[in-house]
C-alpha atoms as a PDB file:
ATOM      1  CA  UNK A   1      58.737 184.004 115.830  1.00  0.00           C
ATOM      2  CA  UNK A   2      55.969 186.291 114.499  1.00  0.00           C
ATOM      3  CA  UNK A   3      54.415 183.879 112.029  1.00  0.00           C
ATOM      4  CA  UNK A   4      52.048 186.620 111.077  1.00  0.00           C
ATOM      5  CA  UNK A   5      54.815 189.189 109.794  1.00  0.00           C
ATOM      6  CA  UNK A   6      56.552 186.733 107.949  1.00  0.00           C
ATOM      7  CA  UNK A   7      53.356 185.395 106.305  1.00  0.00           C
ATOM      8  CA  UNK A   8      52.998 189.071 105.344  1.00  0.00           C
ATOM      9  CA  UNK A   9      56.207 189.712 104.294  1.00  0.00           C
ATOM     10  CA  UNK A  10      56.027 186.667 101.855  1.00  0.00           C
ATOM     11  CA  UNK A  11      52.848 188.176 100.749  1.00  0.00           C
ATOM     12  CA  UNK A  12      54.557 191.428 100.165  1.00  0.00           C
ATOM     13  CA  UNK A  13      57.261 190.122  98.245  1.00  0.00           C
ATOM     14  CA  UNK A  14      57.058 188.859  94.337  1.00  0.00           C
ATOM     15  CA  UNK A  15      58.367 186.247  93.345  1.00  0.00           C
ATOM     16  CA  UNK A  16      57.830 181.973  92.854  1.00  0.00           C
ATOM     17  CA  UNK A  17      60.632 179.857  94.639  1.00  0.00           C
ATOM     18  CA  UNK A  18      59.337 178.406  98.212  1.00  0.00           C
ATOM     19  CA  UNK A  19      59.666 180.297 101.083  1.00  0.00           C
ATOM     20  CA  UNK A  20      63.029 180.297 103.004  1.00  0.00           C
ATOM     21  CA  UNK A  21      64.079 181.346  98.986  1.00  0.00           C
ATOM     22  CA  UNK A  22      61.792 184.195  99.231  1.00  0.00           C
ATOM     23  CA  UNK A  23      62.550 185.435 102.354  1.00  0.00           C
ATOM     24  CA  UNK A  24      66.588 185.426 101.735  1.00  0.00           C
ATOM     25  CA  UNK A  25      65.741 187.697  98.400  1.00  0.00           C
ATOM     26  CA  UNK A  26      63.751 190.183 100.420  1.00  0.00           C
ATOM     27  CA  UNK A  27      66.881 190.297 102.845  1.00  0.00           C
ATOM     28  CA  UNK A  28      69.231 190.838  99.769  1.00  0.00           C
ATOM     29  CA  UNK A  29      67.293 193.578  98.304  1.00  0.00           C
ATOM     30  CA  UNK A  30      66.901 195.475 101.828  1.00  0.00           C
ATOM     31  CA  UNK A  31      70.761 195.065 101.915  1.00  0.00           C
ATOM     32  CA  UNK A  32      71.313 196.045  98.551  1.00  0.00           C
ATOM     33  CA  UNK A  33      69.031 198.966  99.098  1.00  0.00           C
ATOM     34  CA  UNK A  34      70.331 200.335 101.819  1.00  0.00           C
ATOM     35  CA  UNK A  35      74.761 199.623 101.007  1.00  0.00           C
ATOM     36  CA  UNK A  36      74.829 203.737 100.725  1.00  0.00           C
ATOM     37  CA  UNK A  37      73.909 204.390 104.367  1.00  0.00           C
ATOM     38  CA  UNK A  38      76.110 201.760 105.491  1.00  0.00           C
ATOM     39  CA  UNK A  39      79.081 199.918 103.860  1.00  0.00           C
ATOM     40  CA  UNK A  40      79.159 197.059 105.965  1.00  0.00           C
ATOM     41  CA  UNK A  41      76.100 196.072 104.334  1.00  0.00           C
ATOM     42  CA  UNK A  42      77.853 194.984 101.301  1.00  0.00           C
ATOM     43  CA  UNK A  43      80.111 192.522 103.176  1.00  0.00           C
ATOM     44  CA  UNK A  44      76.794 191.389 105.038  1.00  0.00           C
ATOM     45  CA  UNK A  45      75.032 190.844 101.406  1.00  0.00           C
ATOM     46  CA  UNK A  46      77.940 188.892 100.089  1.00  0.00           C
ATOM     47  CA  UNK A  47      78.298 186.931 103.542  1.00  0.00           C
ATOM     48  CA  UNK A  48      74.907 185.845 103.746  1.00  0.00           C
ATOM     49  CA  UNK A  49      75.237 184.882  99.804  1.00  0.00           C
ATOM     50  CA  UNK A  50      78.120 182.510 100.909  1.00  0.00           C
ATOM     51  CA  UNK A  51      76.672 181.119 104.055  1.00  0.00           C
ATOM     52  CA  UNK A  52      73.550 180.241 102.118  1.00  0.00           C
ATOM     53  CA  UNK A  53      75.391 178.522  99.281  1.00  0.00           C
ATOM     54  CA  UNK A  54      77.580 176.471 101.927  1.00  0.00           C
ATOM     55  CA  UNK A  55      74.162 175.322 103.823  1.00  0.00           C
ATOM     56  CA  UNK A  56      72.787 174.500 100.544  1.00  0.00           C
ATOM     57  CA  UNK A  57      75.638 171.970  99.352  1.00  0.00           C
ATOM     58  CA  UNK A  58      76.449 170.736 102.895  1.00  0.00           C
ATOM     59  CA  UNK A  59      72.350 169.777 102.578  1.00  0.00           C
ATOM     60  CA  UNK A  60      72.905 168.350  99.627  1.00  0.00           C
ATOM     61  CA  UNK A  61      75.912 166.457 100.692  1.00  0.00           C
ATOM     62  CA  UNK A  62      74.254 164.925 103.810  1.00  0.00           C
ATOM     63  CA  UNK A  63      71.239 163.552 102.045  1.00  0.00           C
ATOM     64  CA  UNK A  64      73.634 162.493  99.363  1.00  0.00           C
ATOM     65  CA  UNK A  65      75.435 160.604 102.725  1.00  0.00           C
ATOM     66  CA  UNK A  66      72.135 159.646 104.151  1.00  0.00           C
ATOM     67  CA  UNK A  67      71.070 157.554 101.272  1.00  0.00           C
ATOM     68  CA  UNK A  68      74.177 155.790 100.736  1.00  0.00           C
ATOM     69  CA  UNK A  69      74.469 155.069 104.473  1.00  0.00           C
ATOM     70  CA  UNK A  70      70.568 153.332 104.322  1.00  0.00           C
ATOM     71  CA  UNK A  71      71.634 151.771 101.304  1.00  0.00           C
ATOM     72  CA  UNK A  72      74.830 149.881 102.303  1.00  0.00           C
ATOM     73  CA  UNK A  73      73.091 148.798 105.817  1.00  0.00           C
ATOM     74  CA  UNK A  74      70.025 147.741 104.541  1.00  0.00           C
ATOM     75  CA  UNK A  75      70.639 146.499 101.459  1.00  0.00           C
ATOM     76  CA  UNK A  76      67.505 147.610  99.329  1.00  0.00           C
ATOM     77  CA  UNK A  77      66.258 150.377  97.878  1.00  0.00           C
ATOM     78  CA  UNK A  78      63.064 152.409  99.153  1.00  0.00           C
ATOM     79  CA  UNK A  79      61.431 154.621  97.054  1.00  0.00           C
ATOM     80  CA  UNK A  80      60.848 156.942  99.573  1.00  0.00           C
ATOM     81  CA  UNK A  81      64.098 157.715 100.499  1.00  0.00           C
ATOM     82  CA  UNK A  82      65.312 157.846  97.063  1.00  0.00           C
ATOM     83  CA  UNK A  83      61.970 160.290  95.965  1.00  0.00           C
ATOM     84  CA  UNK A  84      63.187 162.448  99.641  1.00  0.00           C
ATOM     85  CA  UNK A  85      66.493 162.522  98.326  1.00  0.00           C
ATOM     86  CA  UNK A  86      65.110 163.612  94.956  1.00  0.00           C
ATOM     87  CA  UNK A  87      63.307 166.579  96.307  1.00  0.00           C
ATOM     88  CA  UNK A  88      66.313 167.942  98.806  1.00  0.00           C
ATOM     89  CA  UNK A  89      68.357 167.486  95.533  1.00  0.00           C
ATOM     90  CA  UNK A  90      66.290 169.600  93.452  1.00  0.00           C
ATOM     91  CA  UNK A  91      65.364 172.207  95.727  1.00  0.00           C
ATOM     92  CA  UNK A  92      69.064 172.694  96.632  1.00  0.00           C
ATOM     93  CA  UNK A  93      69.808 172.632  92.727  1.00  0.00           C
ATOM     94  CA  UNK A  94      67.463 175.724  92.360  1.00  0.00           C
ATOM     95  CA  UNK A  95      68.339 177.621  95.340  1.00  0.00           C
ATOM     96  CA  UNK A  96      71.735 177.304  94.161  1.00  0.00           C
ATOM     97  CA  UNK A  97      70.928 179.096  90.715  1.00  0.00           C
ATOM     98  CA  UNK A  98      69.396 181.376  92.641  1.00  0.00           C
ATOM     99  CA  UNK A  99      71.954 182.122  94.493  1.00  0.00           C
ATOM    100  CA  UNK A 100      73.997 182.189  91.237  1.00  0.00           C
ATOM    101  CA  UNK A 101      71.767 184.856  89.850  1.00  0.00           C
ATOM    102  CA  UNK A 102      72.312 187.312  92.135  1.00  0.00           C
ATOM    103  CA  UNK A 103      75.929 186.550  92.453  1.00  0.00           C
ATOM    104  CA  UNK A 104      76.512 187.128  88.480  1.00  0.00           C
ATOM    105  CA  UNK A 105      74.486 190.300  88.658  1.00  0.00           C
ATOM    106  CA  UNK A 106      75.931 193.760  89.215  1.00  0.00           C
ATOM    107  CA  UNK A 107      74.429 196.445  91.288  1.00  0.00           C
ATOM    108  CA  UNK A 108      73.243 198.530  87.957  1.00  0.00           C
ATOM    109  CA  UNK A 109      71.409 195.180  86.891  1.00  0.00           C
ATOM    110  CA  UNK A 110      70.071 194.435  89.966  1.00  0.00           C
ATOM    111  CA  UNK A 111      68.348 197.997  90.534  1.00  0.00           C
ATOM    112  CA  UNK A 112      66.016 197.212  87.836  1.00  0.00           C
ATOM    113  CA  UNK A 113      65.043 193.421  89.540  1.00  0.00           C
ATOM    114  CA  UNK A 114      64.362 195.483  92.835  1.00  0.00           C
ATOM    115  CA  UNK A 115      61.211 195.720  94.879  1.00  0.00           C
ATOM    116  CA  UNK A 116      59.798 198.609  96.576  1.00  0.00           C
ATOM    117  CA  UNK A 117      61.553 199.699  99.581  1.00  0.00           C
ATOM    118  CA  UNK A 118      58.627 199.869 101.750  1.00  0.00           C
ATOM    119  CA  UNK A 119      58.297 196.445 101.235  1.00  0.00           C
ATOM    120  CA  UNK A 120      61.064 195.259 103.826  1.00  0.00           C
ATOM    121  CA  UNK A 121      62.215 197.805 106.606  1.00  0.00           C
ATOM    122  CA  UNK A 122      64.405 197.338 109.177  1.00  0.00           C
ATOM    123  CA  UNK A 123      62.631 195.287 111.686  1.00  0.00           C
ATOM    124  CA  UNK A 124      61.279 193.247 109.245  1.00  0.00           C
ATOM    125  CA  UNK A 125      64.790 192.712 107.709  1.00  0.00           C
ATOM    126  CA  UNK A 126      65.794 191.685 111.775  1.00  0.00           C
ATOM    127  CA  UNK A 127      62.332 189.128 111.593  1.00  0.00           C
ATOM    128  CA  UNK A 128      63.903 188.075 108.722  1.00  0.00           C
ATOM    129  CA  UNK A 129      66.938 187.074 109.772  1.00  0.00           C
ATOM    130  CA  UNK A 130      66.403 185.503 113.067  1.00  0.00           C
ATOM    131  CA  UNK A 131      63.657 182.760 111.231  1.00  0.00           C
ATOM    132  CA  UNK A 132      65.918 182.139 108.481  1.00  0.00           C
ATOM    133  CA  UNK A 133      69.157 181.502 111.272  1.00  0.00           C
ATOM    134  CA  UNK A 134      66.514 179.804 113.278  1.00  0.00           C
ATOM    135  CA  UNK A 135      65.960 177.270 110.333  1.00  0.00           C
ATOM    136  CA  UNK A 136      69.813 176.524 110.633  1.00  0.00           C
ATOM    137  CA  UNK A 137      70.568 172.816 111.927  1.00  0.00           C
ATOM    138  CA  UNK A 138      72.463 174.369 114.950  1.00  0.00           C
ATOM    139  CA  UNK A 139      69.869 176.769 116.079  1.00  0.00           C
ATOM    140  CA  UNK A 140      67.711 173.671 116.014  1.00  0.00           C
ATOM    141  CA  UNK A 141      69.353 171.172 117.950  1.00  0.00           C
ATOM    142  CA  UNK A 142      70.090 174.204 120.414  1.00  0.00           C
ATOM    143  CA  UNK A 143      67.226 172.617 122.617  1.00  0.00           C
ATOM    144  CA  UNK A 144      68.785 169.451 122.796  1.00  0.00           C
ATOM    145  CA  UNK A 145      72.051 170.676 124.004  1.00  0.00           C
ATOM    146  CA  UNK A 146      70.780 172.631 126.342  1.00  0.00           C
ATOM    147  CA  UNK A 147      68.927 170.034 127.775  1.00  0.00           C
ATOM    148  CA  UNK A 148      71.826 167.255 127.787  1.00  0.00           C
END
């Protein structure tokens, strides 16, 4: 990955909200932006919405697992776990209202909260996606497979 594009890119882009969260609105707007030169992009938009949402919960749900599986084996509580836990629980909570947010606005609304298109072109919107699908649990235990 070109660590120094998407270190620009983040620079580029306004907004708080860590990284991966900033990254996946500068890939929304790009779609958004460009849905009248291609109408598949509007299926893309609301795909990558979904996916994102789904990864977010299932994250949720396996720390959620995690801590209840240390729990019942071990008996005792660390405050670690429980302050790890804490943090994957509150950073899914807020990517989920993001993702809420620009579910529950429409396209005239969403026009205003839009950055400059030079911002994001197209190879930056393909940079884009292949880190965020290369942060995906599958694309990182591709190694592993491969090498079983």
């Amino acid at each position: 990955m070109d660590q120094g594009s998407i270190a620009r890119i983040l620079k580029q882009v306004s907004g708080g909200g860590d990284e991966i969260q900033q990254l996946q609105k500068a890939l929304l707007d790009y779609l958004d932006e460009n849905t009248e030169t291609d109408a598949s992009l509007v299926f893309s938009r609301k795909f990558y919405i979904a996916q994102w949402f789904r990864d977010t919960t299932m994250e949720t749900e396996k720390a959620i697992k995690s801590q209840k599986d240390e729990d019942s084996s071990e008996g005792t509580h660390h405050a670690k776990d429980v302050e790890t836990t804490g943090q994957i629980m509150h950073r899914a909570e807020s990517r989920k209202m993001f993702l809420r947010s620009i579910i529950k606005t429409t396209p005239s609304q969403f026009g205003t909260l839009k950055m400059n298109s030079d911002t994001v072109d197209y190879e930056d919107a393909c940079l884009i996606v292949r880190y965020l699908a290369s942060m995906r649990p599958f694309a990182q235990s591709f190694d592993i497979y491969l090498t079983q």
